[in-house]
PDB file of N, CA and C in Angstrom:
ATOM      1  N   UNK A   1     131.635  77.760 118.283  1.00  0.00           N
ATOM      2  CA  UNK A   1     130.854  77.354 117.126  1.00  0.00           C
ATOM      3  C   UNK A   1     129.507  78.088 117.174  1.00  0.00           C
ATOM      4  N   UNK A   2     129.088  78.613 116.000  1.00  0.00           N
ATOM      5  CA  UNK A   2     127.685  79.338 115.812  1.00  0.00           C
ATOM      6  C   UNK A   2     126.546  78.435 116.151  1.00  0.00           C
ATOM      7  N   UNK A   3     125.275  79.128 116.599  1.00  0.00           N
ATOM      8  CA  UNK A   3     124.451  78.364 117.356  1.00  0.00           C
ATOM      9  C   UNK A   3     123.302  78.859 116.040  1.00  0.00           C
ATOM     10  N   UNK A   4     122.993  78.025 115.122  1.00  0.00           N
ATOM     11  CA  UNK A   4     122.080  78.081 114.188  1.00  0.00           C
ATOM     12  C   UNK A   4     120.689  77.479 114.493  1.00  0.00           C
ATOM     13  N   UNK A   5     119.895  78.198 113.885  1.00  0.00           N
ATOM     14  CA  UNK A   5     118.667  77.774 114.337  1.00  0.00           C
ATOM     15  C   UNK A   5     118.189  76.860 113.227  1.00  0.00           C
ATOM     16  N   UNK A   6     116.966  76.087 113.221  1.00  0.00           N
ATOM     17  CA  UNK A   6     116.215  74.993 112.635  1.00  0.00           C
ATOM     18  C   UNK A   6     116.280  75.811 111.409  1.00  0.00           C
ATOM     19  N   UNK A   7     115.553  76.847 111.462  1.00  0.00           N
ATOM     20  CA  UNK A   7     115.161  78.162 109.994  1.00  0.00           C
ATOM     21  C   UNK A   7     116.535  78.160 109.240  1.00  0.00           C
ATOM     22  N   UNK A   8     117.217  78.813 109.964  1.00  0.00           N
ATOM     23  CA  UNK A   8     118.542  79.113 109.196  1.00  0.00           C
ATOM     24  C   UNK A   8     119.054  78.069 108.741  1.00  0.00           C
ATOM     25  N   UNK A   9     119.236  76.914 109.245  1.00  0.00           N
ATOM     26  CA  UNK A   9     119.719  75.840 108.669  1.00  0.00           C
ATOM     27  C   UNK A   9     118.612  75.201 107.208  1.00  0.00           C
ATOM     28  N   UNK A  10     117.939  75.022 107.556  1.00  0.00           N
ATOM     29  CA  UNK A  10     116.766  75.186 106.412  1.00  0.00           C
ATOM     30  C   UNK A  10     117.218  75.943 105.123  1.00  0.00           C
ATOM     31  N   UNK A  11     117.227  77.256 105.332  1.00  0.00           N
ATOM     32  CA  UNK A  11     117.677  78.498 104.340  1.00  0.00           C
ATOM     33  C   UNK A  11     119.367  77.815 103.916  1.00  0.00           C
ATOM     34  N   UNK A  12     119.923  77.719 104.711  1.00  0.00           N
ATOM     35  CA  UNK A  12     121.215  77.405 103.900  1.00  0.00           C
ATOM     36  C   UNK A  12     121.073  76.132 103.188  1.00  0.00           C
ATOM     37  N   UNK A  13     120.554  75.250 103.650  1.00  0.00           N
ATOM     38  CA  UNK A  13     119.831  74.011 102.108  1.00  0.00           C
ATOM     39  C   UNK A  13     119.519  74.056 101.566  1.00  0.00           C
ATOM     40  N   UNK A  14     118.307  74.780 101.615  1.00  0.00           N
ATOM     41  CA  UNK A  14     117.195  75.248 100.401  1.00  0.00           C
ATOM     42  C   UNK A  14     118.211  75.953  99.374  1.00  0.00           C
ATOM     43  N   UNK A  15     119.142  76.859 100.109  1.00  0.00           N
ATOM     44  CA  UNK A  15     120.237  77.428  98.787  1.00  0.00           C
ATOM     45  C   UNK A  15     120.965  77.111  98.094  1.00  0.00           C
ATOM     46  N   UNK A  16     121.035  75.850  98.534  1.00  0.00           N
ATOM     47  CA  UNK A  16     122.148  74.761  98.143  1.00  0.00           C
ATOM     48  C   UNK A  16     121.163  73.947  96.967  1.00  0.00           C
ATOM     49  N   UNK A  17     120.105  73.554  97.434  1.00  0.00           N
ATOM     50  CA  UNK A  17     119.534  72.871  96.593  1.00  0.00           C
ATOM     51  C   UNK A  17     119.295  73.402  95.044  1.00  0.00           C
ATOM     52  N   UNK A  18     118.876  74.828  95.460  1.00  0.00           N
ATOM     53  CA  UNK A  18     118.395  75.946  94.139  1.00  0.00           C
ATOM     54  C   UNK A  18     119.297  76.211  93.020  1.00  0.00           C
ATOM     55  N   UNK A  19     120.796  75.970  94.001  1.00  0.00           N
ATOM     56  CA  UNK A  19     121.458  76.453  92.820  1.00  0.00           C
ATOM     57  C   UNK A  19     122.423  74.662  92.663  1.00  0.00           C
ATOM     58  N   UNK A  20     121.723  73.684  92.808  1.00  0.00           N
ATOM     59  CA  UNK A  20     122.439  72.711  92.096  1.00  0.00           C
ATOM     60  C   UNK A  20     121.200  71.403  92.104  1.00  0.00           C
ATOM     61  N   UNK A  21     120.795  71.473  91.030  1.00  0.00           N
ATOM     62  CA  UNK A  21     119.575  70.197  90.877  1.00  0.00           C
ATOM     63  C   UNK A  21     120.593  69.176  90.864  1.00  0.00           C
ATOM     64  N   UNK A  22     121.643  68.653  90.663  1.00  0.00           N
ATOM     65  CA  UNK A  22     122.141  67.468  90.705  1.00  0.00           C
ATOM     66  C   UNK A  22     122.173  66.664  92.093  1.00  0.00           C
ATOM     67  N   UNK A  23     122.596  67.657  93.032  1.00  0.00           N
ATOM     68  CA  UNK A  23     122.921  67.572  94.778  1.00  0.00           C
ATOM     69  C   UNK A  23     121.010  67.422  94.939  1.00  0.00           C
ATOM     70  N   UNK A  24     119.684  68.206  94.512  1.00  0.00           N
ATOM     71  CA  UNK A  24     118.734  67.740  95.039  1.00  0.00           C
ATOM     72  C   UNK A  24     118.788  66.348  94.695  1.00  0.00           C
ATOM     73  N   UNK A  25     118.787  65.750  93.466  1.00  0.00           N
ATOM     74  CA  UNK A  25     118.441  64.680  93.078  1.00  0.00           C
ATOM     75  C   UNK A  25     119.168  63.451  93.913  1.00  0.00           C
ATOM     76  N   UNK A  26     120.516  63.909  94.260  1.00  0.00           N
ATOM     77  CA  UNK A  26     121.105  63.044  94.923  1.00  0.00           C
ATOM     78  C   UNK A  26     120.833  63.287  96.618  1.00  0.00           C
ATOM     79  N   UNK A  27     120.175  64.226  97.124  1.00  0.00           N
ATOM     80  CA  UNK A  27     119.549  64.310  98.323  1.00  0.00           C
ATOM     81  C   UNK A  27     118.242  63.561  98.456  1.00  0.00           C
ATOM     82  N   UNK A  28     117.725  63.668  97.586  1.00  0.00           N
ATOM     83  CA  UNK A  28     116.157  63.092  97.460  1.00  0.00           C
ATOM     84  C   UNK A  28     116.629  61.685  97.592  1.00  0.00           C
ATOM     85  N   UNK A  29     117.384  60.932  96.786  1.00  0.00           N
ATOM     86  CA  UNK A  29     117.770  59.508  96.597  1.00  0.00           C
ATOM     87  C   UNK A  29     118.182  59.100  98.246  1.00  0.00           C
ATOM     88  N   UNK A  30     118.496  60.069  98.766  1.00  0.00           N
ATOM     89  CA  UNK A  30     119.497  59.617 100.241  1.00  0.00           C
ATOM     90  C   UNK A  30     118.283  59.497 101.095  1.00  0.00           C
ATOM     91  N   UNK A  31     117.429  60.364 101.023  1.00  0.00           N
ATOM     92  CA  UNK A  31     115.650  60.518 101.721  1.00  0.00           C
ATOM     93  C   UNK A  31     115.213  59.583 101.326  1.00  0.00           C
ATOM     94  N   UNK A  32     114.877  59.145  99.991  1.00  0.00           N
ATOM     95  CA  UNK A  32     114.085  57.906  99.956  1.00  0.00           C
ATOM     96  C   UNK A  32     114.038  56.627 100.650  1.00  0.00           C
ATOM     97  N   UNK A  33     116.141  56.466 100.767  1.00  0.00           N
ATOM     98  CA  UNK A  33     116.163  55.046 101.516  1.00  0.00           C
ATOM     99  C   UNK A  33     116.924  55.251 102.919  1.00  0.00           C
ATOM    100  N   UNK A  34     116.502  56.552 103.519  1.00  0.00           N
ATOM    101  CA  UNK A  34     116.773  56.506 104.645  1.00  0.00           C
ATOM    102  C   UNK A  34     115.141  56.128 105.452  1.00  0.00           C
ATOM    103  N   UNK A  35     115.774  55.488 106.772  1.00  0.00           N
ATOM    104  CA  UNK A  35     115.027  54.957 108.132  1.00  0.00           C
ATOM    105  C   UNK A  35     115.752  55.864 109.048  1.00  0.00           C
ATOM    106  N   UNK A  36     113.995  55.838 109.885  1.00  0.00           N
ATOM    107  CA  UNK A  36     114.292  56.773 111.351  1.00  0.00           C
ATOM    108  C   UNK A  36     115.165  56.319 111.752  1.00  0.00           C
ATOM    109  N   UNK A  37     115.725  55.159 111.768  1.00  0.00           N
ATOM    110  CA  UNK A  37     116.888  54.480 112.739  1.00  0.00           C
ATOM    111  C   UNK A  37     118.515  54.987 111.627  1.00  0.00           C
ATOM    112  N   UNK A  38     118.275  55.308 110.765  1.00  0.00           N
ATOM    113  CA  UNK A  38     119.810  55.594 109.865  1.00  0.00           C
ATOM    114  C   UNK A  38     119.808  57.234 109.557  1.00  0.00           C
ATOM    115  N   UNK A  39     118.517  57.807 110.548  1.00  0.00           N
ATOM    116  CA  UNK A  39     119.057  59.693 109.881  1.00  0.00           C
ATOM    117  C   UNK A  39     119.789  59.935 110.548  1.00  0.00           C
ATOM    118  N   UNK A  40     120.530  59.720 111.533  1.00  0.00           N
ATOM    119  CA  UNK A  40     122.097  60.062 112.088  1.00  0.00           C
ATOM    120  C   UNK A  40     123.389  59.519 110.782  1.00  0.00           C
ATOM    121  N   UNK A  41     123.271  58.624 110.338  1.00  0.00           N
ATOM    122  CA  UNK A  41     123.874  58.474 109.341  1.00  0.00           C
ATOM    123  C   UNK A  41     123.363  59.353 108.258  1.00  0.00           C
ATOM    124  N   UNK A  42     122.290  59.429 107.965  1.00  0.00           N
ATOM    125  CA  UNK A  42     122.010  60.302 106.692  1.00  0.00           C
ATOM    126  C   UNK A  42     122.835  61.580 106.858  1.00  0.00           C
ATOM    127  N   UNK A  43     122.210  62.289 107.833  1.00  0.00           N
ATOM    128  CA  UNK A  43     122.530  63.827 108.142  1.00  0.00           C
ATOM    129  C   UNK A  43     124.058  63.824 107.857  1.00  0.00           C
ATOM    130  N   UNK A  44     124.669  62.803 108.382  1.00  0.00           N
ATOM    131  CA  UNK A  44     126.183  63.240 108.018  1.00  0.00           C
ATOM    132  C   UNK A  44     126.782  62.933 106.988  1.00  0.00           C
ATOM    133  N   UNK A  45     125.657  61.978 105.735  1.00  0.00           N
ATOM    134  CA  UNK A  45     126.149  61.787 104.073  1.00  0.00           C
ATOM    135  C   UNK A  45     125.472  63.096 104.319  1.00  0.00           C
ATOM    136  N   UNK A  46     124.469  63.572 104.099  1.00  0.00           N
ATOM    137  CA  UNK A  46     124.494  64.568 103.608  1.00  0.00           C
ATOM    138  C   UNK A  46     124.703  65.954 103.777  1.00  0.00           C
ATOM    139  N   UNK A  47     125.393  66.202 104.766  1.00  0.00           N
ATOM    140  CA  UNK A  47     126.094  67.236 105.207  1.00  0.00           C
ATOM    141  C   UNK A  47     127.711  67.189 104.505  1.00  0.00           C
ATOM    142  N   UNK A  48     128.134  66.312 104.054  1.00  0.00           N
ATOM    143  CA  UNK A  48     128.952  65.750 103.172  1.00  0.00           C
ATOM    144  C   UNK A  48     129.014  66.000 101.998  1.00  0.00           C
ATOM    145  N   UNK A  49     128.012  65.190 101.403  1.00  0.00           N
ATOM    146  CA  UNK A  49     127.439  65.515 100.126  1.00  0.00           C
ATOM    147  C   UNK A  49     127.631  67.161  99.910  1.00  0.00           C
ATOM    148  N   UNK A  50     126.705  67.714 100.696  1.00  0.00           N
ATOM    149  CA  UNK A  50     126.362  69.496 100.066  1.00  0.00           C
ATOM    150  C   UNK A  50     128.242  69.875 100.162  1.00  0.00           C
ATOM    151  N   UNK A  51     128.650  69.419 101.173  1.00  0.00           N
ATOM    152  CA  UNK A  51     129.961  70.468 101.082  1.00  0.00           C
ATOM    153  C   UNK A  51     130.888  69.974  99.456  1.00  0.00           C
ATOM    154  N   UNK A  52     130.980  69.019  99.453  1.00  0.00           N
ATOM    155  CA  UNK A  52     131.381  68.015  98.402  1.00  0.00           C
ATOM    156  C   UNK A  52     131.040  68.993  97.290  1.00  0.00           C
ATOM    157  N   UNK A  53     129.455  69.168  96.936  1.00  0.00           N
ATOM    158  CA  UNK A  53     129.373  69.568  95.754  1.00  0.00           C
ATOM    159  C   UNK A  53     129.633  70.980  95.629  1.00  0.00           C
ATOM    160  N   UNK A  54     129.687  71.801  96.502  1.00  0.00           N
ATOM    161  CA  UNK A  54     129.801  72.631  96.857  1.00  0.00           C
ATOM    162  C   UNK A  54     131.334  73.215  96.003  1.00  0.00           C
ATOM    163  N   UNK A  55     132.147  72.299  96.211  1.00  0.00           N
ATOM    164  CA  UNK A  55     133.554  71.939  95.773  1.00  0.00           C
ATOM    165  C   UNK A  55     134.476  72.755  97.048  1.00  0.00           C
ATOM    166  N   UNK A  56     134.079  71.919  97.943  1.00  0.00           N
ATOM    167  CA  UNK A  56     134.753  72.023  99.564  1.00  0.00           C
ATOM    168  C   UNK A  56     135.450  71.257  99.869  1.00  0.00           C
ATOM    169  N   UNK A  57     136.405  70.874 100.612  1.00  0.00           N
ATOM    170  CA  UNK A  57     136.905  69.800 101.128  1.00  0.00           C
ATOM    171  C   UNK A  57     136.512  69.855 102.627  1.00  0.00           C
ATOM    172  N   UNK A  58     135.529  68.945 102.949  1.00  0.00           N
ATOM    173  CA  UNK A  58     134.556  68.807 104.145  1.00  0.00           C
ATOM    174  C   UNK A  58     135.581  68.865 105.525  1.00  0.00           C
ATOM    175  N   UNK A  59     135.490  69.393 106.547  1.00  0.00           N
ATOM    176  CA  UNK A  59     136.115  69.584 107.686  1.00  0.00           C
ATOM    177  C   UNK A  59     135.316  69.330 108.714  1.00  0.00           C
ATOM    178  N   UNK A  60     135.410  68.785 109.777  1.00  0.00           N
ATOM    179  CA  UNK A  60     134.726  68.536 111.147  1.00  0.00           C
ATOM    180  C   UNK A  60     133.803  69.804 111.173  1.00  0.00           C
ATOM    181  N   UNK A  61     134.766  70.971 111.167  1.00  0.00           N
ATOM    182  CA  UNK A  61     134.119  72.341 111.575  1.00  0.00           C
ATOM    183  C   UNK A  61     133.059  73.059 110.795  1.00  0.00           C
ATOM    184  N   UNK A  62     133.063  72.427 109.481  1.00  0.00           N
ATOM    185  CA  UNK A  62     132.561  72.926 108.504  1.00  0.00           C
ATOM    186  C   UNK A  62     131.134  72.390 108.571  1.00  0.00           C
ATOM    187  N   UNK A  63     130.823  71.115 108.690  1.00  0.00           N
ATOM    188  CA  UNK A  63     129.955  70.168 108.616  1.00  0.00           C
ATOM    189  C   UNK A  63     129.047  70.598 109.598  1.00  0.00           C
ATOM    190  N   UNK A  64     129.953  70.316 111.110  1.00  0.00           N
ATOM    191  CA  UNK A  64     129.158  70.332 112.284  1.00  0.00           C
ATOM    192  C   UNK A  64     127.895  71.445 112.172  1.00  0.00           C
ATOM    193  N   UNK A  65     127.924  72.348 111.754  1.00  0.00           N
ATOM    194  CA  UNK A  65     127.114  73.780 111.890  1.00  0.00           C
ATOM    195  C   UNK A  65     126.045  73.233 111.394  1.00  0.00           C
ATOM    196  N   UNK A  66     125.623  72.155 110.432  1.00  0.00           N
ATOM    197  CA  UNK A  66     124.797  72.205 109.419  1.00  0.00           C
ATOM    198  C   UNK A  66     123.979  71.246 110.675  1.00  0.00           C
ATOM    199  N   UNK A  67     124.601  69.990 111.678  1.00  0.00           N
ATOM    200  CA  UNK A  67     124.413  69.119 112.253  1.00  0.00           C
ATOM    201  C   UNK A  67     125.071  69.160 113.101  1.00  0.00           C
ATOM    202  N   UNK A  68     124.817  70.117 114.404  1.00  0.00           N
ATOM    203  CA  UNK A  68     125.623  69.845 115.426  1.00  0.00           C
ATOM    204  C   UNK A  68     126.002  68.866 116.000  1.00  0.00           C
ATOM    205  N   UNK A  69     125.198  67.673 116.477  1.00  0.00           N
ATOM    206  CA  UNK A  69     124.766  66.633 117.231  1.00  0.00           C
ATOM    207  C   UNK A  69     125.460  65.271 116.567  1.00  0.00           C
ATOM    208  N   UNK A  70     126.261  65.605 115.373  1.00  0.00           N
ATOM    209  CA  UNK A  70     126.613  64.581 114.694  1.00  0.00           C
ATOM    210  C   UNK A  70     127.908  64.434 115.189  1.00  0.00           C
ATOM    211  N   UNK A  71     128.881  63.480 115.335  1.00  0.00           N
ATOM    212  CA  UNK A  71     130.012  63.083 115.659  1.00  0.00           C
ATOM    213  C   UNK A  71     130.846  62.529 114.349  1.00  0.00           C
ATOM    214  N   UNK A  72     132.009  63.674 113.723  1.00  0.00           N
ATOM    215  CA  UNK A  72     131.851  63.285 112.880  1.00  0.00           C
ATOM    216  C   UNK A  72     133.547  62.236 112.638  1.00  0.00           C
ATOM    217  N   UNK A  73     133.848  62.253 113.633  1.00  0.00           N
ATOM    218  CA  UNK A  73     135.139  61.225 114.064  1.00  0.00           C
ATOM    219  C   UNK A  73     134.418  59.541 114.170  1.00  0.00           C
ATOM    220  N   UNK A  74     133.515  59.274 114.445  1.00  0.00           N
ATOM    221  CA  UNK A  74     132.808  57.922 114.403  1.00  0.00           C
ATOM    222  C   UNK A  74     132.168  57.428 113.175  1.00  0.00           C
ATOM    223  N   UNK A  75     132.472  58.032 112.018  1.00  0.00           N
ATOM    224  CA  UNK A  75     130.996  57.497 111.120  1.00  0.00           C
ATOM    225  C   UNK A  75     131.561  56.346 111.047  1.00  0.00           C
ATOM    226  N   UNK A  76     132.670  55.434 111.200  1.00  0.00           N
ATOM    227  CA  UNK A  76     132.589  53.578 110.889  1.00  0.00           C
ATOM    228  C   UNK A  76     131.941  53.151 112.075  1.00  0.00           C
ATOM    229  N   UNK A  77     131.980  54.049 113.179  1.00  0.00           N
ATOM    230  CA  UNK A  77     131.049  53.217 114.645  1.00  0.00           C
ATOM    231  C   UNK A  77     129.785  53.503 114.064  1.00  0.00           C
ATOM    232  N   UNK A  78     128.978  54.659 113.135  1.00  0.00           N
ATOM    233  CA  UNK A  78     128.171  54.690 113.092  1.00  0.00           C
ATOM    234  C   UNK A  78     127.648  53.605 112.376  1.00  0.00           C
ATOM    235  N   UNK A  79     128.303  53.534 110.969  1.00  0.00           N
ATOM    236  CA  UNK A  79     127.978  52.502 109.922  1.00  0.00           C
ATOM    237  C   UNK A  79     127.696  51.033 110.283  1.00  0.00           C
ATOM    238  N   UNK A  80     128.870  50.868 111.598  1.00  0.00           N
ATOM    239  CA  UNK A  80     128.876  49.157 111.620  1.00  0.00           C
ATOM    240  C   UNK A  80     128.874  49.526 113.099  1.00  0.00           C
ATOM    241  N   UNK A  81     127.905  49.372 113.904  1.00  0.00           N
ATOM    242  CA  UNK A  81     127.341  49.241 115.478  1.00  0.00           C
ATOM    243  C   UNK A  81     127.937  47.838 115.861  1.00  0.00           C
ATOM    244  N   UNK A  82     128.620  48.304 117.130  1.00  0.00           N
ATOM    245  CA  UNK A  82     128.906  46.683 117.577  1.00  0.00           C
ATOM    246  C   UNK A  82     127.965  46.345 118.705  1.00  0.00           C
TER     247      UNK A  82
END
C-alpha cells in the first residue's frame, strides 16, 4: 500500500471538493457534528462519502490510502463500543 503524505492527502480532497460542491456541503455537515472522540468514525464516513460520490464502489483498499489507521472491517465496533 502507498505511503501518502499529510500534503498529498490534502491535495486529493481539496480535488474532490472543487469539483463537487454537493460532497463539500455534505463534508462540512459531517465536520460540524463531529467530536474529537468520533473523528475515527468521521474519517471513515468520509472517506466513504468522497468515494461514493465519486461514483466508486468503496473497497477496503481504496479507502485505506485516504486513512490508513482506519479499520475498515469494524465500523459497527466502531459505532456501538462495548
Amino acid at each position: 500500500m502507498p505511503n501518502f503524505s499529510c500534503e498529498r492527502k490534502r491535495a486529493s480532497l481539496n480535488n474532490i471538493l472543487e469539483t463537487n460542491e454537493e460532497v463539500f456541503a455534505e463534508i462540512t455537515a459531517l465536520i460540524n457534528s463531529t467530536t474529537m472522540l468520533h473523528r475515527h468514525l468521521f474519517n471513515f464516513r468520509l472517506a466513504e462519502l468522497c468515494l461514493c460520490k465519486k461514483g466508486e464502489k468503496r473497497s477496503d483498499s481504496q479507502a485505506s490510502w485516504l486513512f490508513p489507521r482506519m479499520n475498515f472491517h469494524t465500523k459497527n465496533n466502531i459505532d456501538n463500543p462495548e
